[in-house]
C-alpha atoms as a PDB file:
ATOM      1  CA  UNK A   1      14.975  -2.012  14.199  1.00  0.00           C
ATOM      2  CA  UNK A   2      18.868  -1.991  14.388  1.00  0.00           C
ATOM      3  CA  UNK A   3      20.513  -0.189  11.420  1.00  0.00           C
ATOM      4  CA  UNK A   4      23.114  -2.501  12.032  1.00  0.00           C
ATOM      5  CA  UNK A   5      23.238  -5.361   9.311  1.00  0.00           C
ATOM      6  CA  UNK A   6      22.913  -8.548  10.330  1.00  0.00           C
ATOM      7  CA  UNK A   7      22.112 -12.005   8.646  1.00  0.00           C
ATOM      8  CA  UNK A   8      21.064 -14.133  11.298  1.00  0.00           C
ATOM      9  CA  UNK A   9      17.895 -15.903  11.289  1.00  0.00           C
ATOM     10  CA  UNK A  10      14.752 -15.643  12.959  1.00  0.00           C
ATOM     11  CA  UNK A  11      11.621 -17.883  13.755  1.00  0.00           C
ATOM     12  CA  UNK A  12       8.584 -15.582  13.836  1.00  0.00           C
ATOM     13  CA  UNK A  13       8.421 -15.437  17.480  1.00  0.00           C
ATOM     14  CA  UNK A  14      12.052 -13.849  17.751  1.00  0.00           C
ATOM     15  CA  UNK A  15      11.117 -11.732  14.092  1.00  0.00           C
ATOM     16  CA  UNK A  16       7.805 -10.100  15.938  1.00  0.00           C
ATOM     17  CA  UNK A  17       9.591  -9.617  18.973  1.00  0.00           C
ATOM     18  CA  UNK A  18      12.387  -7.386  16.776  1.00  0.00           C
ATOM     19  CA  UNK A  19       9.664  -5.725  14.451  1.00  0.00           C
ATOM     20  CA  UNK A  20       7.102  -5.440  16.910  1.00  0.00           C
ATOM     21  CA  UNK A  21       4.639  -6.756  14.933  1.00  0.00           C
ATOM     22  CA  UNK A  22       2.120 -10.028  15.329  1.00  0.00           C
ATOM     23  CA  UNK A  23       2.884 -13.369  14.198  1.00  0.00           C
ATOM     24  CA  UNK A  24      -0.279 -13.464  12.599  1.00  0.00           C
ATOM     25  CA  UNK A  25       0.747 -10.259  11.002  1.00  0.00           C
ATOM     26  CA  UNK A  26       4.226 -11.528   9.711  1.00  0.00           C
ATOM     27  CA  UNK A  27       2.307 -14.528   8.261  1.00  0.00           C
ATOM     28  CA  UNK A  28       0.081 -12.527   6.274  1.00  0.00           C
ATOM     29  CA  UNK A  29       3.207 -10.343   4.814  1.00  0.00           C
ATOM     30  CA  UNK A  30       4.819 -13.741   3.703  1.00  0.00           C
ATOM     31  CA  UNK A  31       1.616 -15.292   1.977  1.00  0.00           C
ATOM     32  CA  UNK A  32       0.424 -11.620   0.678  1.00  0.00           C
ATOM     33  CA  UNK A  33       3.181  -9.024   0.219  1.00  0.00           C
ATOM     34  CA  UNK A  34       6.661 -10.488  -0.350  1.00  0.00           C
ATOM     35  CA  UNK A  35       8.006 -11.238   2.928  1.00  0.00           C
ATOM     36  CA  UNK A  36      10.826 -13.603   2.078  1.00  0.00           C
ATOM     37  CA  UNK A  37      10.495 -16.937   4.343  1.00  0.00           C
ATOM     38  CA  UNK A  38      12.066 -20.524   4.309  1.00  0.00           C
ATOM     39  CA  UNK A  39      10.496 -23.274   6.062  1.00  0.00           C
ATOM     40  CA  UNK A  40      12.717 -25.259   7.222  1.00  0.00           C
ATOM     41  CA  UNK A  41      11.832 -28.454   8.986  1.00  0.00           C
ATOM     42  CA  UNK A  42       8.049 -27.344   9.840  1.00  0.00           C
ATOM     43  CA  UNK A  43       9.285 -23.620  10.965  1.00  0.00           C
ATOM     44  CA  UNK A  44       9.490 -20.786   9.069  1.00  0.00           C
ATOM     45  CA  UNK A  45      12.661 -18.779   9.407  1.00  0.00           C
ATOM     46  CA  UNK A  46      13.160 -15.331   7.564  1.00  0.00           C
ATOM     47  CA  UNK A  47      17.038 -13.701   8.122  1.00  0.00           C
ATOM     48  CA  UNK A  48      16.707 -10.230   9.512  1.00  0.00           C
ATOM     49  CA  UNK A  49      18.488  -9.116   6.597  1.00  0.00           C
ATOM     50  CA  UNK A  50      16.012  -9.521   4.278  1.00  0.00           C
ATOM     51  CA  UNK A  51      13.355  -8.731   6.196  1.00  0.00           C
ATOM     52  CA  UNK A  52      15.057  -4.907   6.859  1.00  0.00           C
ATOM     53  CA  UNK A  53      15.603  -4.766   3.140  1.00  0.00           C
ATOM     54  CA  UNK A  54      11.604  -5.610   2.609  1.00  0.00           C
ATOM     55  CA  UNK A  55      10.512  -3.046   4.770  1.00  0.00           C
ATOM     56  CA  UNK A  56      12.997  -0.293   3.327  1.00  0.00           C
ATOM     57  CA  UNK A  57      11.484  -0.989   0.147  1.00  0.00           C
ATOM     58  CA  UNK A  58       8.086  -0.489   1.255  1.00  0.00           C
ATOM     59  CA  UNK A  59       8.065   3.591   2.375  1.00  0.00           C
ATOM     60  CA  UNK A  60       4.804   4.942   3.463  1.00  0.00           C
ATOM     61  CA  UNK A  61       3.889   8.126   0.992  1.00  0.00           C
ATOM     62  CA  UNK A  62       2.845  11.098   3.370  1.00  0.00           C
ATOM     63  CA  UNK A  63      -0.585  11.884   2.863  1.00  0.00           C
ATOM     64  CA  UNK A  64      -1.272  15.806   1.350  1.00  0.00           C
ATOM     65  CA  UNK A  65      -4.201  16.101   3.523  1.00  0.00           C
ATOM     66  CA  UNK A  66      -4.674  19.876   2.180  1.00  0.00           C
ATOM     67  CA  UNK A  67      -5.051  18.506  -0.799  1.00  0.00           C
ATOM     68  CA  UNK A  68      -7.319  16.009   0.095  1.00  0.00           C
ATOM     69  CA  UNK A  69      -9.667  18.112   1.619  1.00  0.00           C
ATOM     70  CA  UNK A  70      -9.783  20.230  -1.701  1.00  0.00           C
ATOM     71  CA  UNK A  71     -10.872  17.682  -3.398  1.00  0.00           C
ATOM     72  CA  UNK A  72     -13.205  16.443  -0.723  1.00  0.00           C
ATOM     73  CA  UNK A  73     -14.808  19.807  -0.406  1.00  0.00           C
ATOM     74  CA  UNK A  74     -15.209  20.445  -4.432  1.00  0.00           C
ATOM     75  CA  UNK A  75     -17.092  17.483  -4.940  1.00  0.00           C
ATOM     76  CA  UNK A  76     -19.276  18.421  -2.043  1.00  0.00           C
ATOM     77  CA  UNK A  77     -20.223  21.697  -3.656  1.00  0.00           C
ATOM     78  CA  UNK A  78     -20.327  20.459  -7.029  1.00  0.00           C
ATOM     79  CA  UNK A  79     -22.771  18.056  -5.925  1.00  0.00           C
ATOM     80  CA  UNK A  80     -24.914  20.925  -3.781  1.00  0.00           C
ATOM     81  CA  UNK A  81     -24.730  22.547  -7.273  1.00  0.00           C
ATOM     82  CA  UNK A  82     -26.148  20.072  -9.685  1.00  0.00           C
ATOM     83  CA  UNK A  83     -28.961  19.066  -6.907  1.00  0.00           C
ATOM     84  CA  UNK A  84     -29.829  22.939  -6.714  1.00  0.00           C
ATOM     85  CA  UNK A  85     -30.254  23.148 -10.362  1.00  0.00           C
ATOM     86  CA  UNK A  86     -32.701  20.165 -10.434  1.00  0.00           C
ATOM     87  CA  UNK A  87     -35.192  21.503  -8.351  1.00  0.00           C
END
């Protein structure tokens, strides 16, 4: 995507073309998660601005995979440990 601003609109051809993303994608983001859309005359048209302002509020969290794997493992053992004591 172009850091550059720009407020011109796009039909969702031209808007998965720029996001690289499917048009069945971009329709689920405007009926599920937000994506701002205007249909105008049958066509839906979202302006490139908003759509780069929807995905900068949308950051994907890094995953602590370390951590994740702690936790994974513990409840592994904790589970060999209770299923030890019952027999």
């Amino acid at each position: 995507m172009s850091e550059q601003l720009n407020d011109s609109w796009l039909d969702l051809e031209r808007l998965a073309k720029y996001a690289s993303l499917s048009k069945n994608s971009l329709r689920k983001h405007i009926k599920y998660s937000g994506l701002p859309a205007y249909r105008v005359g049958g066509k839906l048209l979202i302006k490139q601005l908003d759509f780069d302002n929807w995905v900068r509020e949308r950051p994907v969290k890094a995953l602590d995979i370390k951590a994740i794997a702690k936790k994974a493992l513990e409840r592994h053992r904790s589970k060999q440990a209770s299923s030890s004591t019952m027999h």
